[in-house]
PDB file of N, CA and C in Angstrom:
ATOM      1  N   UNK A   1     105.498 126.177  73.436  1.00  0.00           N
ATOM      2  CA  UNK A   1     106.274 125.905  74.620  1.00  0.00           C
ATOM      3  C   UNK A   1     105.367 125.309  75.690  1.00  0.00           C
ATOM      4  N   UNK A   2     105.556 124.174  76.269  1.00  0.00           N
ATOM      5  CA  UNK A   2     105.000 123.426  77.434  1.00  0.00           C
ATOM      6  C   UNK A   2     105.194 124.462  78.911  1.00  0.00           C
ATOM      7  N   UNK A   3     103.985 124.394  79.097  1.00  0.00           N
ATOM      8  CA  UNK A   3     104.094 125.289  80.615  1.00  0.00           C
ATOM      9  C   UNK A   3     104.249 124.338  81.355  1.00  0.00           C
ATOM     10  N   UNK A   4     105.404 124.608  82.471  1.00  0.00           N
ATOM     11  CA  UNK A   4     106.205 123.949  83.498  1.00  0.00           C
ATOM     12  C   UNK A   4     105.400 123.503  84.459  1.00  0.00           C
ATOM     13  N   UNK A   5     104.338 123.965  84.560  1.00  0.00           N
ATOM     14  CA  UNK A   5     103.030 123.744  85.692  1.00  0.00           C
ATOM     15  C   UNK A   5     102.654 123.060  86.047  1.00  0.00           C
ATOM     16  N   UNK A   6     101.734 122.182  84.176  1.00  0.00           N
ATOM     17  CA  UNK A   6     100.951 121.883  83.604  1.00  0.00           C
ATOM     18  C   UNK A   6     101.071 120.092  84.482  1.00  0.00           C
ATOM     19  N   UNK A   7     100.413 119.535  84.564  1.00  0.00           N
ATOM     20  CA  UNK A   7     100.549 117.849  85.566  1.00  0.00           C
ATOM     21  C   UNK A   7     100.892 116.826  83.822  1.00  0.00           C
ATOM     22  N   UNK A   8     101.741 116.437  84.278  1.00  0.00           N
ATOM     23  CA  UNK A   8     102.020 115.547  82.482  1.00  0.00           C
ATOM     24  C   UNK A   8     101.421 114.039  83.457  1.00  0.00           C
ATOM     25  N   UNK A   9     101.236 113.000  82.300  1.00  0.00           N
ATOM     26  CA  UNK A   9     100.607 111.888  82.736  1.00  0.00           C
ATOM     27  C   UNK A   9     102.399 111.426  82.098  1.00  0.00           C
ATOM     28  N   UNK A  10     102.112 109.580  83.129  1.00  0.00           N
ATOM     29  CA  UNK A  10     103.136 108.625  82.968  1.00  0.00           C
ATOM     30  C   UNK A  10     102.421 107.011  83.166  1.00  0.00           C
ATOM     31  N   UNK A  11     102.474 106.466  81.928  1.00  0.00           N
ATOM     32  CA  UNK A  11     101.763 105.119  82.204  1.00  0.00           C
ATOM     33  C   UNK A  11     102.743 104.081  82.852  1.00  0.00           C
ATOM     34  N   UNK A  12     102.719 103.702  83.935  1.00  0.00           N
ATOM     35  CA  UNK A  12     103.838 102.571  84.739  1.00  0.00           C
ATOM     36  C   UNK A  12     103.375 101.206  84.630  1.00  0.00           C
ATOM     37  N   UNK A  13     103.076 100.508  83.889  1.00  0.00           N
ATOM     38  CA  UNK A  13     101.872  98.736  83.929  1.00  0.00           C
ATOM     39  C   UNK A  13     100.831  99.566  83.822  1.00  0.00           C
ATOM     40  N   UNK A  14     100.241  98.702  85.044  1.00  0.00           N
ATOM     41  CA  UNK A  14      98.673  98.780  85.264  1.00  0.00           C
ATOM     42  C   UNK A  14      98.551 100.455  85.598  1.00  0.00           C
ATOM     43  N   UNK A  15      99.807 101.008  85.993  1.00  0.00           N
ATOM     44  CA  UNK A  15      99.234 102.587  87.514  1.00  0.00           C
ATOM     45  C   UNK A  15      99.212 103.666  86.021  1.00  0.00           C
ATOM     46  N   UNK A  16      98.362 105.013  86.521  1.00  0.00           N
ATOM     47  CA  UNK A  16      99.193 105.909  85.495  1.00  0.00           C
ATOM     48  C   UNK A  16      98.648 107.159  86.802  1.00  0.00           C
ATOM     49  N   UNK A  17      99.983 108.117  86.179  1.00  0.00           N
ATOM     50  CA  UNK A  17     100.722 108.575  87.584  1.00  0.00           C
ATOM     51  C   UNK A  17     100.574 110.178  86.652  1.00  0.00           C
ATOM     52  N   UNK A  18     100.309 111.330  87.341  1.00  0.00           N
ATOM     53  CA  UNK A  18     100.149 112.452  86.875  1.00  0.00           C
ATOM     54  C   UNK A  18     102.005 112.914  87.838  1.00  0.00           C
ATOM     55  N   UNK A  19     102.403 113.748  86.997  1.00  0.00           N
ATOM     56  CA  UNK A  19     103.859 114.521  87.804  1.00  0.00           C
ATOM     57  C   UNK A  19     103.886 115.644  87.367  1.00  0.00           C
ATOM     58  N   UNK A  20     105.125 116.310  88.275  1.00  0.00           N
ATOM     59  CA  UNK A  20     105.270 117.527  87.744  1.00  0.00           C
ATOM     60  C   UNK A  20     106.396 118.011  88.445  1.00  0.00           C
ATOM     61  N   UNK A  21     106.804 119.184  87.943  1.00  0.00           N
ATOM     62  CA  UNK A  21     108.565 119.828  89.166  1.00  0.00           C
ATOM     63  C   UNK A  21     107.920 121.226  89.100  1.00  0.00           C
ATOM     64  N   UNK A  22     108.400 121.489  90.183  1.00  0.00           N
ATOM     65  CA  UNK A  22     108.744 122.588  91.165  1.00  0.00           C
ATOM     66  C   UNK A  22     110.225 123.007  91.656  1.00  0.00           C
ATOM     67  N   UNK A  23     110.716 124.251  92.005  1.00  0.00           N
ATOM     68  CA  UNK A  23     111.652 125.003  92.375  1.00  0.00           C
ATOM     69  C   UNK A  23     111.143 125.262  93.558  1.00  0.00           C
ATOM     70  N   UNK A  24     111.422 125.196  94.242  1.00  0.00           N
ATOM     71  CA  UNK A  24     110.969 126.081  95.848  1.00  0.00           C
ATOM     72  C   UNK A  24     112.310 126.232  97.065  1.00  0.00           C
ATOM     73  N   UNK A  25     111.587 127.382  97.441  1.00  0.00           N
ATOM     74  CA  UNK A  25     113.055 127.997  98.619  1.00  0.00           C
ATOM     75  C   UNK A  25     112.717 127.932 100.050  1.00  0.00           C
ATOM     76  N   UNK A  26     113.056 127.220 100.689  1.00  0.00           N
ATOM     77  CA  UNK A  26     112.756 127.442 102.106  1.00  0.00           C
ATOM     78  C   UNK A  26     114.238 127.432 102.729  1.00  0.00           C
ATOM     79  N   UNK A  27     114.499 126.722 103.584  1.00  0.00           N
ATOM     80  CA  UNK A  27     115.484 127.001 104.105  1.00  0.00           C
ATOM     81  C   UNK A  27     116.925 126.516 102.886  1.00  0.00           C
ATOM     82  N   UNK A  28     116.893 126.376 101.833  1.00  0.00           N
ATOM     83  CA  UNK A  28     117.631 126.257 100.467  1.00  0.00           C
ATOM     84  C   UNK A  28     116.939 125.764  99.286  1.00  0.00           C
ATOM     85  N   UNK A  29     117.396 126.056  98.182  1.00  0.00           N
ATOM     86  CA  UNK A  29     117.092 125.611  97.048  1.00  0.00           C
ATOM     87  C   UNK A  29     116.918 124.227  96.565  1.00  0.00           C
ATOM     88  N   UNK A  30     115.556 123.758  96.171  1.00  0.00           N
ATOM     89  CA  UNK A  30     115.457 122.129  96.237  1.00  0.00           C
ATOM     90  C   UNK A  30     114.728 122.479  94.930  1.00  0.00           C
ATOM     91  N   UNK A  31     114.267 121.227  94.102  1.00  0.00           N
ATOM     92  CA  UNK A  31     113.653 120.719  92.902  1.00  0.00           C
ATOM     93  C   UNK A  31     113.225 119.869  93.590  1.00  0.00           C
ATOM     94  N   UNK A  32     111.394 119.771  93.464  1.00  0.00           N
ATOM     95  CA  UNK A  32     110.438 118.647  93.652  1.00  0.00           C
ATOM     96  C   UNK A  32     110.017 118.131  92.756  1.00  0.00           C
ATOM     97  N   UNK A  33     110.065 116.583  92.398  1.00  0.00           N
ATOM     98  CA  UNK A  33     109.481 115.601  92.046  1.00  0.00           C
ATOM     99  C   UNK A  33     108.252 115.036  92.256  1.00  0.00           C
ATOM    100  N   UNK A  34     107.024 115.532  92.017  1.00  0.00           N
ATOM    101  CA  UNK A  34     106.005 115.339  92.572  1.00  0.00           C
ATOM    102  C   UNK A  34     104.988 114.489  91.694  1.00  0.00           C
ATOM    103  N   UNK A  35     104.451 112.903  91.981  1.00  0.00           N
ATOM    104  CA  UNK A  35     104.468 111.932  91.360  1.00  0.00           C
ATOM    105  C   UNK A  35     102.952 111.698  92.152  1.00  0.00           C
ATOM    106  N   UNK A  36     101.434 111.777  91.311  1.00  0.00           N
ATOM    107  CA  UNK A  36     100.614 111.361  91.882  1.00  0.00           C
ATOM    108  C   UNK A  36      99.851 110.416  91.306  1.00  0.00           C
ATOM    109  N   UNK A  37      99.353 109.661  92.037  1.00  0.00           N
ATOM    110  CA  UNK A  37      98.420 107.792  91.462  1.00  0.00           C
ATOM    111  C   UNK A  37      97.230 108.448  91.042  1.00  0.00           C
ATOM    112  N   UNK A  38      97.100 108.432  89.766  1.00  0.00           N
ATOM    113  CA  UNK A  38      95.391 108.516  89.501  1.00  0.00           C
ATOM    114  C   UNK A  38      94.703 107.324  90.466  1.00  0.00           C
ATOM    115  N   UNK A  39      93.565 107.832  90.475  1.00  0.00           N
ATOM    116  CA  UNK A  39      92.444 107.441  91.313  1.00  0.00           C
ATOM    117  C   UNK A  39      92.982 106.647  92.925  1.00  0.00           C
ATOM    118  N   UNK A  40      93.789 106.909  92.939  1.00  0.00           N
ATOM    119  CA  UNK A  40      94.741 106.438  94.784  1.00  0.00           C
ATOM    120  C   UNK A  40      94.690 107.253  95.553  1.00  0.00           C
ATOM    121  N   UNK A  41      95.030 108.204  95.385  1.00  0.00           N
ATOM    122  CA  UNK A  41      95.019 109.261  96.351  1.00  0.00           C
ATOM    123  C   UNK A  41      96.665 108.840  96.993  1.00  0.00           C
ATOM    124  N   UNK A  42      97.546 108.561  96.405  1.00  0.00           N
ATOM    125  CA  UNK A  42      98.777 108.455  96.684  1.00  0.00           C
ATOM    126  C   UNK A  42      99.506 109.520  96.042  1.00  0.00           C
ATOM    127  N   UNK A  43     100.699 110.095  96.519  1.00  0.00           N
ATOM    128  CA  UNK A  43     101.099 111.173  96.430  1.00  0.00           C
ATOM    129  C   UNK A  43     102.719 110.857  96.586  1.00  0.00           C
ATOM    130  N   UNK A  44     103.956 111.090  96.165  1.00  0.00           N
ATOM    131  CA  UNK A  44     104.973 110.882  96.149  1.00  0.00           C
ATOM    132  C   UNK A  44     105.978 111.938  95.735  1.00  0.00           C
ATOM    133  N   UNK A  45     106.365 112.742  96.803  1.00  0.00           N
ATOM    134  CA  UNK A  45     107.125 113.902  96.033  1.00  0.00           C
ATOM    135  C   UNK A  45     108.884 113.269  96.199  1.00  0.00           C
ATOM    136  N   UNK A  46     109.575 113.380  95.656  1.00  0.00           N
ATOM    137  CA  UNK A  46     110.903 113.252  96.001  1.00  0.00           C
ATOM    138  C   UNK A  46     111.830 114.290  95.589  1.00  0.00           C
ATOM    139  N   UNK A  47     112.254 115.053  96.940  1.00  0.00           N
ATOM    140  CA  UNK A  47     113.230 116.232  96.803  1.00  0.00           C
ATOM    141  C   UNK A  47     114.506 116.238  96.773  1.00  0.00           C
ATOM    142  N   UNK A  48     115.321 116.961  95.868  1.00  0.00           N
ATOM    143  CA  UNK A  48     116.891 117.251  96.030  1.00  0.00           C
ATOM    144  C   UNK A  48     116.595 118.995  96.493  1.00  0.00           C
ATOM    145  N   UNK A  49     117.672 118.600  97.801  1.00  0.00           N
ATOM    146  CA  UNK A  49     117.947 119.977  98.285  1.00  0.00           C
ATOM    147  C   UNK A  49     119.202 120.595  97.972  1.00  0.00           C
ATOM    148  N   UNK A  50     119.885 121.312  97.465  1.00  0.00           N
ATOM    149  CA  UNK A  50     120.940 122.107  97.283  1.00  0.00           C
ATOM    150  C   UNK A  50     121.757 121.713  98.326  1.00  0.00           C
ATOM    151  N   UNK A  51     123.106 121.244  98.284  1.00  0.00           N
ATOM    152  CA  UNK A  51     124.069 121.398  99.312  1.00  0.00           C
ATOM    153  C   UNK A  51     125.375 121.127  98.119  1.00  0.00           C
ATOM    154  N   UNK A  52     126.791 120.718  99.411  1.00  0.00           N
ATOM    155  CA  UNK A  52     127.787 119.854  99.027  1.00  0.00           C
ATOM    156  C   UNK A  52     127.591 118.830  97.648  1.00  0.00           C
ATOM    157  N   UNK A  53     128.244 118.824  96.663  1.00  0.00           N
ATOM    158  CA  UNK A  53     128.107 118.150  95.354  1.00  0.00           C
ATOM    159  C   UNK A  53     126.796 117.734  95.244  1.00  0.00           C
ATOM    160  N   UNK A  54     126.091 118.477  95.899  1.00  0.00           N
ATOM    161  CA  UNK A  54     124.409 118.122  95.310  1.00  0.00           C
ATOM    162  C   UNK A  54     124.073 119.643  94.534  1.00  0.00           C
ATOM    163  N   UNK A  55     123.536 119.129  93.498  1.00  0.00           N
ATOM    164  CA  UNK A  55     123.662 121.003  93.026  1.00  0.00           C
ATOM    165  C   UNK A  55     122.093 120.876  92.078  1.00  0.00           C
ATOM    166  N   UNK A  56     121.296 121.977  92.273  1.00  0.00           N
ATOM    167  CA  UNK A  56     119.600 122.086  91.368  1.00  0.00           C
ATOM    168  C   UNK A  56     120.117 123.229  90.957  1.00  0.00           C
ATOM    169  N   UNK A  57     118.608 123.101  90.026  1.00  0.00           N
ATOM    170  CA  UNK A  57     118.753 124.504  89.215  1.00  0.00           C
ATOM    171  C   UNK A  57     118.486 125.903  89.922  1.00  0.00           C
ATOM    172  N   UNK A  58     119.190 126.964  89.980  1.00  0.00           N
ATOM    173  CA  UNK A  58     119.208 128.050  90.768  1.00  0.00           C
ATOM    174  C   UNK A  58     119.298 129.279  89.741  1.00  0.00           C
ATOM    175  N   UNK A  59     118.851 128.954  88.646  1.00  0.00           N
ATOM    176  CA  UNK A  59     118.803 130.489  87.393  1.00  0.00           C
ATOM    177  C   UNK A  59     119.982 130.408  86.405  1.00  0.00           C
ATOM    178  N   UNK A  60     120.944 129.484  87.247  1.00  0.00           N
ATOM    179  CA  UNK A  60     122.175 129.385  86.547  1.00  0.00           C
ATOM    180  C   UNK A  60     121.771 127.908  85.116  1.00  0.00           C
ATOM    181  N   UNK A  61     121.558 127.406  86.127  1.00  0.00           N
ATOM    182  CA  UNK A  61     121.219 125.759  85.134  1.00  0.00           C
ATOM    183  C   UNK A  61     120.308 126.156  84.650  1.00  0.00           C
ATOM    184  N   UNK A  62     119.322 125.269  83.906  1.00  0.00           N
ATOM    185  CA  UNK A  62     118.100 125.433  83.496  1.00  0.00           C
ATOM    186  C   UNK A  62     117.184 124.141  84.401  1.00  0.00           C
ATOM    187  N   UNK A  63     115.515 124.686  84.209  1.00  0.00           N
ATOM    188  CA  UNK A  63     115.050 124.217  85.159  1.00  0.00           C
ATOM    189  C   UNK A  63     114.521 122.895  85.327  1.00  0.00           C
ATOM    190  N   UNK A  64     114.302 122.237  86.381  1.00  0.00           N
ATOM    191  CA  UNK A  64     114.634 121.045  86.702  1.00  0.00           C
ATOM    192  C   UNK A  64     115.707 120.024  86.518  1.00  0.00           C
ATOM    193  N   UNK A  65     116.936 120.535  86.454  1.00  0.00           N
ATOM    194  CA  UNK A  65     117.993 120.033  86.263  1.00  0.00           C
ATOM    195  C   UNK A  65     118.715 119.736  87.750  1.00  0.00           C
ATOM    196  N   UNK A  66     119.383 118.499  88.165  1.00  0.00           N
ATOM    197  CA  UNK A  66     119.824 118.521  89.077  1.00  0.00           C
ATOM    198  C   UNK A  66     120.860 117.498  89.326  1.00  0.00           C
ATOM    199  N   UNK A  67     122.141 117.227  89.531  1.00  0.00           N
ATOM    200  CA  UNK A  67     123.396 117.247  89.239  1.00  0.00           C
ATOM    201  C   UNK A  67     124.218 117.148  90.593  1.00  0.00           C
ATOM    202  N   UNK A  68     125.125 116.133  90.605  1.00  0.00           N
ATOM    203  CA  UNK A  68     126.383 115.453  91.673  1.00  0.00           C
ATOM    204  C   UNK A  68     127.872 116.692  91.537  1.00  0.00           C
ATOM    205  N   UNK A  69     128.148 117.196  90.871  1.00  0.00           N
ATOM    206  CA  UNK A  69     129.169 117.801  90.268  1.00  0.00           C
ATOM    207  C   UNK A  69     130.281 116.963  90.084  1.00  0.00           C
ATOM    208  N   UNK A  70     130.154 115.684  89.661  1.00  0.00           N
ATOM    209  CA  UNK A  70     131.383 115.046  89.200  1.00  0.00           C
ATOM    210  C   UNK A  70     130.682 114.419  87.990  1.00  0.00           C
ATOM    211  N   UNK A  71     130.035 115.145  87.190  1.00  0.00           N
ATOM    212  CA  UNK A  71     129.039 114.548  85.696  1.00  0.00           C
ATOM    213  C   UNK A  71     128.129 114.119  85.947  1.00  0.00           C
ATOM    214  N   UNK A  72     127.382 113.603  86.602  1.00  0.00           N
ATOM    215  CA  UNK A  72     126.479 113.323  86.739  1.00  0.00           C
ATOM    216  C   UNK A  72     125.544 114.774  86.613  1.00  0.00           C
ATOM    217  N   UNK A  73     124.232 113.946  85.986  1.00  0.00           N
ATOM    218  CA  UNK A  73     123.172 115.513  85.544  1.00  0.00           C
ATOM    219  C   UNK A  73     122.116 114.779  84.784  1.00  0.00           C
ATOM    220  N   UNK A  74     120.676 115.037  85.667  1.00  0.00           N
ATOM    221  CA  UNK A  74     119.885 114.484  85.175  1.00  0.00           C
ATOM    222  C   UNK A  74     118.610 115.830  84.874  1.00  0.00           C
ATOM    223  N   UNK A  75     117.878 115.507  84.169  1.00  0.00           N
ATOM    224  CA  UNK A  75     116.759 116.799  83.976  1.00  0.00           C
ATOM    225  C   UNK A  75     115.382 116.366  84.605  1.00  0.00           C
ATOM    226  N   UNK A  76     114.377 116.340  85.307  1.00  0.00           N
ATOM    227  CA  UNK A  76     113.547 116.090  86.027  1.00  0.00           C
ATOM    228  C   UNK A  76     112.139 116.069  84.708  1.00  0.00           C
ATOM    229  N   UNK A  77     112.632 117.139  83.669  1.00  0.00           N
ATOM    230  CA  UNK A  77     111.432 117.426  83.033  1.00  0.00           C
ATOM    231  C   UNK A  77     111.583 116.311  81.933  1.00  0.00           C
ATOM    232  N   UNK A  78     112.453 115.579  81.758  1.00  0.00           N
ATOM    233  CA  UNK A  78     111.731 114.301  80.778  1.00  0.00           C
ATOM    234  C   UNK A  78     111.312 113.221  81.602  1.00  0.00           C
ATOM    235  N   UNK A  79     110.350 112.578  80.557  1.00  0.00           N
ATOM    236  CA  UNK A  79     109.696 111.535  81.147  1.00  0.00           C
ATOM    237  C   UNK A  79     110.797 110.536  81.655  1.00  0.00           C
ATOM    238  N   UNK A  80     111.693 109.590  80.264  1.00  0.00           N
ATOM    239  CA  UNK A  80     112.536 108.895  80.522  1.00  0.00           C
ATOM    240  C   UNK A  80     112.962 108.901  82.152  1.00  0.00           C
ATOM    241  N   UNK A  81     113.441 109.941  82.626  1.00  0.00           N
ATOM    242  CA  UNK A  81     113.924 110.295  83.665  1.00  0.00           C
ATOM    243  C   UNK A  81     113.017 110.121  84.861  1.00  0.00           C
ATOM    244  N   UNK A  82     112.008 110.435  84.700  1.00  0.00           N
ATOM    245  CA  UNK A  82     110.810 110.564  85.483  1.00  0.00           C
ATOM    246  C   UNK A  82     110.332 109.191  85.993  1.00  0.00           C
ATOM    247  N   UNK A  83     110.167 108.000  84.984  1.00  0.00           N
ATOM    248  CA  UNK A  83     109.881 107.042  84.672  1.00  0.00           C
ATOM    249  C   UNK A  83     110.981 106.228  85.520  1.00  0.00           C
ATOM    250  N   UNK A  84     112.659 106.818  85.658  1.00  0.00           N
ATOM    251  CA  UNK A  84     113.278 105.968  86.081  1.00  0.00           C
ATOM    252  C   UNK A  84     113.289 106.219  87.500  1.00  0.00           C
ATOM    253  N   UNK A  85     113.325 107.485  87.866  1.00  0.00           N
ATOM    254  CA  UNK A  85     112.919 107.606  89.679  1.00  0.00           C
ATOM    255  C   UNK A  85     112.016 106.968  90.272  1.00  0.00           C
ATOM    256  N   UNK A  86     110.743 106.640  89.250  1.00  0.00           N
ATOM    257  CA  UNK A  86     108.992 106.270  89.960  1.00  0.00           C
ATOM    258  C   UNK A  86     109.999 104.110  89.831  1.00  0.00           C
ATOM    259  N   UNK A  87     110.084 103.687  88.607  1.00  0.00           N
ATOM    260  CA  UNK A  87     111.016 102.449  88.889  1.00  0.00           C
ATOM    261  C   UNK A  87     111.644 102.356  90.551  1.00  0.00           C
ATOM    262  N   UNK A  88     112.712 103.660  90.388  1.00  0.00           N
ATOM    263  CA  UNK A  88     113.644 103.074  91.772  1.00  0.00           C
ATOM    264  C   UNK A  88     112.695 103.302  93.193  1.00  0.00           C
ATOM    265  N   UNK A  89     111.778 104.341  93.094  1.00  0.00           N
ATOM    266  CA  UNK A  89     111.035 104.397  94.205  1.00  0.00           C
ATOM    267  C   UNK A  89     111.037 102.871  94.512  1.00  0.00           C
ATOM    268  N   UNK A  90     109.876 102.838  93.440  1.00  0.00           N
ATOM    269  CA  UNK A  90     108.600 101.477  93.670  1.00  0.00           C
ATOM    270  C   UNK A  90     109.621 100.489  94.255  1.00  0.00           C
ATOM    271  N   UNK A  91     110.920 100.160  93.742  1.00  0.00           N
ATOM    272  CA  UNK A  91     111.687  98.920  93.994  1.00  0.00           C
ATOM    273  C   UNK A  91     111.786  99.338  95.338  1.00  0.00           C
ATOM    274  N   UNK A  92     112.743 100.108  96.069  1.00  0.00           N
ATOM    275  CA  UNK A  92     112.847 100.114  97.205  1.00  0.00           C
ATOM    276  C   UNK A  92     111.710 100.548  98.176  1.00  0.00           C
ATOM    277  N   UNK A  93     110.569 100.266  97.811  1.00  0.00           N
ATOM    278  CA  UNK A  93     109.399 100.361  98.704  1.00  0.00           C
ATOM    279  C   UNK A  93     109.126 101.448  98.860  1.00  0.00           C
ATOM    280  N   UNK A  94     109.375 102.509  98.597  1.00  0.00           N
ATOM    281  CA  UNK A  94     109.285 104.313  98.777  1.00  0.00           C
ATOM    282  C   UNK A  94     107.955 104.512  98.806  1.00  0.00           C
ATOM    283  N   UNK A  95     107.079 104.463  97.448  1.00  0.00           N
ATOM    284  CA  UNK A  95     105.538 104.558  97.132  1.00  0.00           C
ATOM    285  C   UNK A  95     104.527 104.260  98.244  1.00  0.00           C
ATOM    286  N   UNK A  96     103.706 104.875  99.020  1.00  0.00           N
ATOM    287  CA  UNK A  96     102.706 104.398  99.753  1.00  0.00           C
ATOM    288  C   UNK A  96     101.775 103.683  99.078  1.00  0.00           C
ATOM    289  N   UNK A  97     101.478 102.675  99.521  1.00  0.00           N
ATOM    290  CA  UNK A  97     100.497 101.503  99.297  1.00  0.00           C
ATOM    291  C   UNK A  97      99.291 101.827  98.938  1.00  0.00           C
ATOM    292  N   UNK A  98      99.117 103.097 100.654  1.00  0.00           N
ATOM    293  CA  UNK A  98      97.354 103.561  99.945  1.00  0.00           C
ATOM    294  C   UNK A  98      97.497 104.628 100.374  1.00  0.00           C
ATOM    295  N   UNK A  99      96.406 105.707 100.179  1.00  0.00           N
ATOM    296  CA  UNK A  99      96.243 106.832 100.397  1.00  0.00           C
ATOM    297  C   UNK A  99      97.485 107.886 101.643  1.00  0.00           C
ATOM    298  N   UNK A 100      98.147 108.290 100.700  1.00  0.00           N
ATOM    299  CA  UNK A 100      98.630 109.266 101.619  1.00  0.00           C
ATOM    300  C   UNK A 100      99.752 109.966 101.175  1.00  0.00           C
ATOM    301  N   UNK A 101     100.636 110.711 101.520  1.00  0.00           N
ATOM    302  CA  UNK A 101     101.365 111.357 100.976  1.00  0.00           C
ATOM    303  C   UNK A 101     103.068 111.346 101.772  1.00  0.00           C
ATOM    304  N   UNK A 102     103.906 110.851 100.607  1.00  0.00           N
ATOM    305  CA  UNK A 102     104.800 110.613 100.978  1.00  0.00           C
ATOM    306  C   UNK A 102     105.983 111.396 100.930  1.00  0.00           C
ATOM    307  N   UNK A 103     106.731 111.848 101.696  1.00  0.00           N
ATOM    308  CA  UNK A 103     108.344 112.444 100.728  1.00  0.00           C
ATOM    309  C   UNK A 103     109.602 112.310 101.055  1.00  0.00           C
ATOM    310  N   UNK A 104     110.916 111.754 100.446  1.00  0.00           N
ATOM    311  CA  UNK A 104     111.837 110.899 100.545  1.00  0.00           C
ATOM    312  C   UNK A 104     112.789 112.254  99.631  1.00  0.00           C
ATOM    313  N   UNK A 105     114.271 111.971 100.217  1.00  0.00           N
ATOM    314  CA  UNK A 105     114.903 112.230  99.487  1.00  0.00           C
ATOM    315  C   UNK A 105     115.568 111.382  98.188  1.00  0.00           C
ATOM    316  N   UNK A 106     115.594 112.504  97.316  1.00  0.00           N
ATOM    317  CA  UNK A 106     115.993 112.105  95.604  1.00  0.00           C
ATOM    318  C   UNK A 106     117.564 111.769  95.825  1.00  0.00           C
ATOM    319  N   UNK A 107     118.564 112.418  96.691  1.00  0.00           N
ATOM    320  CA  UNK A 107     120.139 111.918  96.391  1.00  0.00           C
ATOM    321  C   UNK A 107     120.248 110.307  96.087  1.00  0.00           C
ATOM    322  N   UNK A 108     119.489 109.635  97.245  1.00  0.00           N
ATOM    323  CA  UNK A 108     119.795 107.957  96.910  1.00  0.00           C
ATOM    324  C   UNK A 108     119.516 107.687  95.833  1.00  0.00           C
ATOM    325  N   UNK A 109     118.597 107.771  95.289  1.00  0.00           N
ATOM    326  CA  UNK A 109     118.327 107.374  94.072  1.00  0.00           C
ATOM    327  C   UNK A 109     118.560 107.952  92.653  1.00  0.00           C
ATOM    328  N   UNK A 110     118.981 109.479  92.978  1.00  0.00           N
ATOM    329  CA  UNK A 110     119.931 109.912  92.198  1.00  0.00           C
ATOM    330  C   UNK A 110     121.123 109.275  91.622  1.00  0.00           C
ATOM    331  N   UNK A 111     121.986 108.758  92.733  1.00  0.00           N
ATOM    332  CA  UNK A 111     123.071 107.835  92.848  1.00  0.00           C
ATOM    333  C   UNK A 111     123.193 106.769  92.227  1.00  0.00           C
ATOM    334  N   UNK A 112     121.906 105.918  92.741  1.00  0.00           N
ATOM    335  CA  UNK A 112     121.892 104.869  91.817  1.00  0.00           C
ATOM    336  C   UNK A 112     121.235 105.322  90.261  1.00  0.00           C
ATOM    337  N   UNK A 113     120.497 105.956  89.701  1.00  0.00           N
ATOM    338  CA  UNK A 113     120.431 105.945  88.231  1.00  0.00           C
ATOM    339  C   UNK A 113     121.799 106.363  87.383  1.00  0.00           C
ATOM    340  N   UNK A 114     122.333 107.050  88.598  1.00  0.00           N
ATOM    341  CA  UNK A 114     123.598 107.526  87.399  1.00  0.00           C
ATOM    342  C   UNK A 114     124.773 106.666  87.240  1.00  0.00           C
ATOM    343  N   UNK A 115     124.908 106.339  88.460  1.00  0.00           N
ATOM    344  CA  UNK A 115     125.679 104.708  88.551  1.00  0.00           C
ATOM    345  C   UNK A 115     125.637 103.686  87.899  1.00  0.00           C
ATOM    346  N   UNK A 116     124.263 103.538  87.147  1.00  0.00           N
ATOM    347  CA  UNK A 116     123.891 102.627  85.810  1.00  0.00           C
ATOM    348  C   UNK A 116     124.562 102.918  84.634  1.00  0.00           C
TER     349      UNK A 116
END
């Protein structure tokens, strides 16, 4: 069994990008996307927070799963998936250029992968 922890690598072209998910609770239940540039020092987390037809995993789902409630449902822990958020980032300019750390919400781009 793969520990959930563990930083998986993702080759994008030229970049290759270490990621990983997280569950965390602060003021609600969110799933982080956390997407980092080898040797950049760029950092890219993208969060879904729990609300209105936005729905993460909360013990009920399984983890990193996160879901529109009208079918839509994507899993955070495959690459495929992974691969297609770091795509929609990069297109709409999301990714910092150079060193620093960024974080954007996942609904937009939620939207659009499932919309495909």
């Amino acid at each position: 069994m793969r520990n959930g922890r563990a930083l998986r690598r993702l080759v994008a072209g030229e970049a290759h990008w270490l990621w990983s998910v997280r569950h965390r609770h602060a003021e609600c239940c969110r799933e982080v996307l956390s997407l980092h540039r080898e040797g950049a020092g760029v950092t890219l987390r993208i969060v879904f927070r729990a609300g209105p037809d936005r729905l993460v995993a909360d013990g009920l789902w399984y983890s990193g799963s996160v879901g529109d409630g009208r079918g839509g449902l994507l899993n955070l822990h495959e690459p495929g998936v992974v691969r297609r958020f770091l795509d929609e980032a990069l297109a709409r300019g999301a990714v910092p250029p150079v060193r620093g750390e960024t974080e954007i919400d996942g609904w937009p781009l939620f939207d659009a992968l499932v919309s495909r």
